[in-house]
Protein backbone atom coordinates (compact mmCIF):
# COMPACT_ATOMS: atom_id res chain seq x y z
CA UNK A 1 -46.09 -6.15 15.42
CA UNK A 2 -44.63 -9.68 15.26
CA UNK A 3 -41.62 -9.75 17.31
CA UNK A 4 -39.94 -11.70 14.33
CA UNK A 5 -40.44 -9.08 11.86
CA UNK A 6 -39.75 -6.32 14.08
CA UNK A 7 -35.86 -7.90 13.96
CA UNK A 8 -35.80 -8.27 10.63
CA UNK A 9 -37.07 -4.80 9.57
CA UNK A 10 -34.17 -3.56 12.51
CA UNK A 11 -31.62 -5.30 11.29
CA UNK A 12 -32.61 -4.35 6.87
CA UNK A 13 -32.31 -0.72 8.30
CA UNK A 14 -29.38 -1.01 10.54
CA UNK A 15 -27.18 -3.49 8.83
CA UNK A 16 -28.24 -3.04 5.23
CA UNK A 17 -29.24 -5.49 2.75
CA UNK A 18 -26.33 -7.08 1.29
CA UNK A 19 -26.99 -7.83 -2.82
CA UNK A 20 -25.45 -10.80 -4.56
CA UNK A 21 -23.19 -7.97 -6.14
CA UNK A 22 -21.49 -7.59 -2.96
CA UNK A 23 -22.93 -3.82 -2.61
CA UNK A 24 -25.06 -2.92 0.52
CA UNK A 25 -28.18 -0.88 0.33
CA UNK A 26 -29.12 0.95 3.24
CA UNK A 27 -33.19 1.16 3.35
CA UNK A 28 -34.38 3.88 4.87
CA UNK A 29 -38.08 3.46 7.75
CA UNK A 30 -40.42 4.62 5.23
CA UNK A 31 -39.06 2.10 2.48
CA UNK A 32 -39.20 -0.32 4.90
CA UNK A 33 -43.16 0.73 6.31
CA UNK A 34 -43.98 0.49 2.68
CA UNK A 35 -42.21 -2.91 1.88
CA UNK A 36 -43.33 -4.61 4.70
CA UNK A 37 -46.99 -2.90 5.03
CA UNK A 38 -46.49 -2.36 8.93
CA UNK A 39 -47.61 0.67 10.59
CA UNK A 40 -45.80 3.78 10.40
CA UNK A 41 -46.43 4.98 13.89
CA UNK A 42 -45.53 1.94 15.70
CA UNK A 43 -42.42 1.63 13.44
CA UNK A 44 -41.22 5.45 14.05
CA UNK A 45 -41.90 4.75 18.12
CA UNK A 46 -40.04 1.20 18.48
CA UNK A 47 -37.06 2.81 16.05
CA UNK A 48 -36.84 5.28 18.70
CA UNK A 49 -37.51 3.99 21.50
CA UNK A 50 -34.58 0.86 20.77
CA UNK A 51 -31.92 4.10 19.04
CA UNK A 52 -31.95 2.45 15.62
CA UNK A 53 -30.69 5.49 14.46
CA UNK A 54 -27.66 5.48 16.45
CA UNK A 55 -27.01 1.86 16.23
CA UNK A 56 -27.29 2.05 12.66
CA UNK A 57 -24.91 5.21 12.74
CA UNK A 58 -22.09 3.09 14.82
CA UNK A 59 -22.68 0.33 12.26
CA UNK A 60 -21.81 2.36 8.97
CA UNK A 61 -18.57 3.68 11.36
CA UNK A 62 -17.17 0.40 12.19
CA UNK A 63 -17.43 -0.83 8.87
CA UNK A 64 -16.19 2.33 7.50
CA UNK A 65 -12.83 1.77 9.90
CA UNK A 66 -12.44 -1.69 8.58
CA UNK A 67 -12.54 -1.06 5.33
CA UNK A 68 -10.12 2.15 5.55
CA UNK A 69 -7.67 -0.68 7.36
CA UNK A 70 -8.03 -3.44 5.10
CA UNK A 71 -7.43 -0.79 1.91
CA UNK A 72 -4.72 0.67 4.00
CA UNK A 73 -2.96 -2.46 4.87
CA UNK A 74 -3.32 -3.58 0.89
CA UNK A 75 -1.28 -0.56 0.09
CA UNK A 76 1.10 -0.84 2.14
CA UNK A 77 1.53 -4.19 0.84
CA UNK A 78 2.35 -3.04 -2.89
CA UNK A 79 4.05 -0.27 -1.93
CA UNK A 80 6.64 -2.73 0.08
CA UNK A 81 6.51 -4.44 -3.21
CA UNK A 82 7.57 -1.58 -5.15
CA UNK A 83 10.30 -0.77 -2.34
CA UNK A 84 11.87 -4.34 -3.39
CA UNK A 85 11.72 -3.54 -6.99
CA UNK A 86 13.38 -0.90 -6.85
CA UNK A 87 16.26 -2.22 -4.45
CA UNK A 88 16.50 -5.07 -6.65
CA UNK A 89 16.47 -2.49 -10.09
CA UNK A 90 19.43 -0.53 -8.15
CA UNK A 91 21.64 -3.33 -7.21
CA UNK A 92 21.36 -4.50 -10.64
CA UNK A 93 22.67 -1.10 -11.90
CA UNK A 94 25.66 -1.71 -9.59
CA UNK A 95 26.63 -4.75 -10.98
CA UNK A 96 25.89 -3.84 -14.34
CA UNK A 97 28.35 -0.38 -13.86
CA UNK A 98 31.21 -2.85 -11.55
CA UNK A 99 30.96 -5.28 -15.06
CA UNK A 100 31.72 -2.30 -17.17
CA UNK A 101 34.22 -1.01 -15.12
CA UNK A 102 36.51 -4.17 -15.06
CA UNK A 103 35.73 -5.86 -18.83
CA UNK A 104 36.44 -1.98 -20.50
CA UNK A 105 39.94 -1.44 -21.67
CA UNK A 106 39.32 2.10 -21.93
CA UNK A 107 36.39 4.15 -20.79
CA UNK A 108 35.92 7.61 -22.26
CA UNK A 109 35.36 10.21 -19.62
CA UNK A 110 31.46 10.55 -21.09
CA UNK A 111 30.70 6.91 -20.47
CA UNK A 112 32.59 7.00 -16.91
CA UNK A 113 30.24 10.01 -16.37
CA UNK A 114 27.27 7.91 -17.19
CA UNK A 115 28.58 4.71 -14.92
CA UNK A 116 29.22 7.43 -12.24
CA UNK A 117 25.77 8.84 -12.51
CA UNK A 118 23.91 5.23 -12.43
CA UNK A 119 25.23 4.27 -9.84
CA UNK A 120 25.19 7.66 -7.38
CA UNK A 121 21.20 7.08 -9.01
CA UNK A 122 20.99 3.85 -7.59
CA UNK A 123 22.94 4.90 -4.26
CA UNK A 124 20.09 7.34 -3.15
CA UNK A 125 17.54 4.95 -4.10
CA UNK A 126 19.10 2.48 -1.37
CA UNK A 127 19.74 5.56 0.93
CA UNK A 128 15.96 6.54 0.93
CA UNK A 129 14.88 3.25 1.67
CA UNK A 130 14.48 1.88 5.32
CA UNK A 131 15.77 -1.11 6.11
CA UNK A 132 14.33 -2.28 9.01
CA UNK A 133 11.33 -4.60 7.20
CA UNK A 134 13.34 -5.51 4.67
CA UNK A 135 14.71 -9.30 4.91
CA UNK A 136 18.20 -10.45 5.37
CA UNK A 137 18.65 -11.49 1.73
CA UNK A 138 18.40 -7.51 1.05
CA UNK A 139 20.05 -5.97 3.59
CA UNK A 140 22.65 -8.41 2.39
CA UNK A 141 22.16 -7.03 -1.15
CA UNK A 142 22.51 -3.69 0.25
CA UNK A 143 25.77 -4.02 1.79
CA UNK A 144 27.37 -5.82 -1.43
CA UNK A 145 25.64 -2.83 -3.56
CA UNK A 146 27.54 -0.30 -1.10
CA UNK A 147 30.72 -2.42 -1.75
CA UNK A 148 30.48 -2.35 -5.29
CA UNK A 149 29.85 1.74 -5.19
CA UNK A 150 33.01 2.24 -3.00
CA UNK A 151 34.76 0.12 -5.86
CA UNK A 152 33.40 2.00 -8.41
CA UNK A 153 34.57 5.42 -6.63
CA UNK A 154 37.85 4.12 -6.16
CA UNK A 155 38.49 3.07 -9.77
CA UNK A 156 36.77 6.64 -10.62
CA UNK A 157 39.60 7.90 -8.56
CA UNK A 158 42.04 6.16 -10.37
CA UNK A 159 40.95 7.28 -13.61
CA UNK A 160 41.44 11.14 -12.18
CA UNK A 161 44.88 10.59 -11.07
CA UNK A 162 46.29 8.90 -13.95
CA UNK A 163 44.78 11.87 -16.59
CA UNK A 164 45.91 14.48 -14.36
């Protein structure tokens, strides 16, 4: 056997054959004896002897590993997108609840209820969250969020004293 086709029929069965579509078919020897009309025999004893098998085996594990990391590190970039969201969603609610707070003349103790409970809501979403990849600009954000809750508390206070 050509030494030329010997490679190529080792690297079709170790490697693959990547299709246009991006998808990899993985030939096995006797598609390969019958595609390329070589013997069988010699095929089976240079496979051997040279651990195609193996080879071939290691191959499909390496690319196995990168593709679990490159999925894995894709998911971990939406889920840092969806941590952001939902900072940004909860500070909102803070400012939204402060607004309330100071433009209402008079807040029935239902609706304080409801600013109360937005806002402890949007507390434990910042509480869950770690802060140690998240930028400057949101740690920032988190700190005037806190602020605005320990407003909020204080003015709920307020409201306690003044109807007891």
């Amino acid at each position: 056997m050509k030494h030329q086709l010997k490679e190529d029929i080792r690297d079709q069965y170790i490697y693959g054959i990547l299709k246009d579509s991006g998808e990899r078919i993985m030939p096995t020897l006797d598609e390969l004896i019958k595609k390329q009309n070589v013997s069988s025999s010699t095929l089976y004893r240079i496979s051997s002897k040279e651990e195609w098998k193996l080879q071939r085996k290691q191959f499909q594990n390496k690319l196995r590993q990168e593709l679990d990391e490159s999925k894995n590190l894709e998911l971990k970039e939406k889920l840092f997108k969806c941590e952001e969201a939902s900072i940004d969603i909860a500070y909102k609610v803070f400012i939204k609840a402060l607004k309330m707070i100071n433009t209402e003349k008079e807040i029935t103790p239902n609706g304080l209820a409801s600013i109360s409970s937005a806002a402890y809501t949007a507390q434990k979403i910042y509480a869950g969250k770690s802060f140690e990849n998240v930028t400057n600009k949101n740690s920032e954000s988190f700190q005037e969020a806190m602020s605005l809750l320990d407003q909020i508390q204080d003015i709920k206070r307020q409201s306690n004293l003044v109807k007891g």
